[in-house]
Protein backbone atom coordinates (compact mmCIF):
# COMPACT_ATOMS: atom_id res chain seq x y z
CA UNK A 1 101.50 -62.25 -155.70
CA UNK A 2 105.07 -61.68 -154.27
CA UNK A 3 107.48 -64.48 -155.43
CA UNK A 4 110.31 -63.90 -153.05
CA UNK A 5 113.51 -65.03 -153.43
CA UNK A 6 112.76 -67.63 -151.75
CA UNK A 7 110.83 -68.99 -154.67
CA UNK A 8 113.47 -68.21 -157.01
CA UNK A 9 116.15 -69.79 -155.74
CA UNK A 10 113.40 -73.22 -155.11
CA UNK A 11 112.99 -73.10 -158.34
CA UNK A 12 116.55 -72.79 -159.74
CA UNK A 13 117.63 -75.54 -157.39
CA UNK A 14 115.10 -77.67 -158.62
CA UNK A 15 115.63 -77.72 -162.06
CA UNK A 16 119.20 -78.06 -161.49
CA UNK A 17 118.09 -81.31 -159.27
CA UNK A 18 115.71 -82.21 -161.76
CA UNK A 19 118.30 -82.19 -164.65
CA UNK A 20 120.91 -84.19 -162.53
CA UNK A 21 120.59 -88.08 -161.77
CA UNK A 22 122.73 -88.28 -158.73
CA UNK A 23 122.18 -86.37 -155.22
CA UNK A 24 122.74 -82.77 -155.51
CA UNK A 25 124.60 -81.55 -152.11
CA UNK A 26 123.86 -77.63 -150.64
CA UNK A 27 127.30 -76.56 -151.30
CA UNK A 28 127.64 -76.96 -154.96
CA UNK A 29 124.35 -75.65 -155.54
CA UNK A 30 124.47 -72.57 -153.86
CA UNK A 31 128.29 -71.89 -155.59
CA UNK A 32 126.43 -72.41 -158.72
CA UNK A 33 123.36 -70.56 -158.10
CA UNK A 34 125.67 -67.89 -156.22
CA UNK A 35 123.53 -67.59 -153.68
CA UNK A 36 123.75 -68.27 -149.97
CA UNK A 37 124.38 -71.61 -148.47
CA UNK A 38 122.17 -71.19 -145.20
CA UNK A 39 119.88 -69.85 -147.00
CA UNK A 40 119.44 -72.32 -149.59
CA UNK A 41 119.76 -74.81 -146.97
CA UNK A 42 116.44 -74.10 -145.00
CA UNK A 43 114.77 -73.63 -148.85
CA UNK A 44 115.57 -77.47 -150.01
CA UNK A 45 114.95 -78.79 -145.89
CA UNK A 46 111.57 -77.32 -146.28
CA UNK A 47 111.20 -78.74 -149.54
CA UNK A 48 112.58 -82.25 -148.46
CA UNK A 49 109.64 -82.00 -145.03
CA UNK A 50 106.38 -81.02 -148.01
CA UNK A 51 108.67 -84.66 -149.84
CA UNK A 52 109.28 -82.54 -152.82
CA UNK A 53 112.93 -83.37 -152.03
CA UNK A 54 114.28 -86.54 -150.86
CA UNK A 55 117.30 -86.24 -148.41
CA UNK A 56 120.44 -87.88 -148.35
CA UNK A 57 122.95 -87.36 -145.58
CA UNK A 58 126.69 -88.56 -145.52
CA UNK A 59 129.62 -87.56 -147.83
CA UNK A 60 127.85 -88.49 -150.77
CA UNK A 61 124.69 -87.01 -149.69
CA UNK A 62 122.05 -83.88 -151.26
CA UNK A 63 118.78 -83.92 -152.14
CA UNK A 64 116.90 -85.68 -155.40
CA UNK A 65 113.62 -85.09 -156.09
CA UNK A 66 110.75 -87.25 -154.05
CA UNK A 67 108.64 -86.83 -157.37
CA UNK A 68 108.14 -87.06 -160.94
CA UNK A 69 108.49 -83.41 -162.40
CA UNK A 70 105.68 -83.70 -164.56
CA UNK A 71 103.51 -83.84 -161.09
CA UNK A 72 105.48 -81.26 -159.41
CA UNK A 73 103.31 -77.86 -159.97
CA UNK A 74 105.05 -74.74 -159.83
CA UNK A 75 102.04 -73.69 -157.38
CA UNK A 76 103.22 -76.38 -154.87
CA UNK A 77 106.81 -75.59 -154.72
CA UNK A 78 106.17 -71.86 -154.18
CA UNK A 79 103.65 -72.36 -151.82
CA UNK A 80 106.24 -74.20 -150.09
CA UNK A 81 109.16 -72.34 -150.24
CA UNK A 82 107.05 -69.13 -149.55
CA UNK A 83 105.20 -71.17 -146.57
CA UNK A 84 101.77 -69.45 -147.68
CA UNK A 85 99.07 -69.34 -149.96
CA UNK A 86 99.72 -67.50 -153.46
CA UNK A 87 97.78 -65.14 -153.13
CA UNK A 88 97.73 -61.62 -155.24
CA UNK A 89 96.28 -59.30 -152.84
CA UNK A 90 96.07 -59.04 -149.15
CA UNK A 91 92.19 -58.91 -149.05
CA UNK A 92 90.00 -61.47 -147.12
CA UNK A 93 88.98 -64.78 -149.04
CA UNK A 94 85.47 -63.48 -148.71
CA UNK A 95 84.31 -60.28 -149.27
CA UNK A 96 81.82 -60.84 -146.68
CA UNK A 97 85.27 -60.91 -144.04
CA UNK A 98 87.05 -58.13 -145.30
CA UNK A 99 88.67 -56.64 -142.40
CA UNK A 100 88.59 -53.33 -143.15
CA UNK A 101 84.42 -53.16 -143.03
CA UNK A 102 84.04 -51.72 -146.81
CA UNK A 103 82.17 -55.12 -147.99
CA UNK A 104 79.45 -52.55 -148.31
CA UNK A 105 80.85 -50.76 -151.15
CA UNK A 106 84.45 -52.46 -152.55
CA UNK A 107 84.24 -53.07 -156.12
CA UNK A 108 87.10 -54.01 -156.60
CA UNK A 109 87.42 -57.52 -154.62
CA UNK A 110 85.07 -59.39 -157.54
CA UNK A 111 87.90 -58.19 -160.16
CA UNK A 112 90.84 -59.43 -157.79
CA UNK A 113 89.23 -62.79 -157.02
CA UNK A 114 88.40 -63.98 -160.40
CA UNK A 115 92.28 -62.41 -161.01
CA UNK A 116 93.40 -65.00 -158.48
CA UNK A 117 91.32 -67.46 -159.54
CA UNK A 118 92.99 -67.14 -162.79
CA UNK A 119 96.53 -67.43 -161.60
CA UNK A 120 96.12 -69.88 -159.24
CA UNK A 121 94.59 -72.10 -162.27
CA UNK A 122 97.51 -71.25 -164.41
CA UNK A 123 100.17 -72.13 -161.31
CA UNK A 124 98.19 -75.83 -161.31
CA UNK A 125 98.78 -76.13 -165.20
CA UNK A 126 102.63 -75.82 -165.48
CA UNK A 127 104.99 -78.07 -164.00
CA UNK A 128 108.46 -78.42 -163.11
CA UNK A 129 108.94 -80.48 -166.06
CA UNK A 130 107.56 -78.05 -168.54
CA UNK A 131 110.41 -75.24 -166.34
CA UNK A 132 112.92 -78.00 -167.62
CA UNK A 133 112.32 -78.04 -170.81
CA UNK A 134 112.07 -74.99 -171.75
């Protein structure tokens, strides 16, 4: 699985959102994070369309978060800010559609799938909350 910085900088924003109790505006968090403000922009938009985020426009306006962090799974948000599956390896979700025709005889694909299995379980089990408080 390739976390991107896309990902990253989701969850940075977040927990800076999380930790805050008053809308948090693109332009102080991307001097904070250090990171671009277009950028970071598009991140938190798509964020605010999946209603991780809640938007507020104006002069006093940012984002705050739509949700509770405790239900707020770190799969979700980086399947969001990535806008795809997590997935590990590029391989078919089947063996039996493998694209490259070496169903026959990959031995491999049985290891990687329970491997996925395994971290998409764990990316269910830890929330933004738990991020937080650590």
């Amino acid at each position: 699985m390739l976390l991107t910085k896309a990902s990253e900088y989701a969850l940075l924003s977040l927990i800076i959102i999380a930790q805050r109790n008053a809308p948090q505006d693109v332009d102080t968090l991307s001097t904070q994070l250090g990171i671009s403000k277009s950028f970071l922009a598009k991140i938190l938009q798509s964020l605010a369309k999946e209603n991780i985020l809640k938007s507020f426009k104006g002069a006093r306006g940012g984002f705050t978060l739509e949700k509770d962090p405790k239900e707020l799974t770190i799969r979700e948000i980086v399947e969001c800010a990535e806008k795809k599956p997590t997935v590990i390896f590029e391989c078919a979700p089947s063996i039996a559609s493998c694209p490259n025709n070496r169903a026959e005889f990959c031995k491999i694909w049985p290891f990687f799938n329970r491997f996925q299995s395994k971290i998409d379980e764990f990316l269910k089990t830890i929330t933004l909350a738990d991020i937080v408080k650590e």
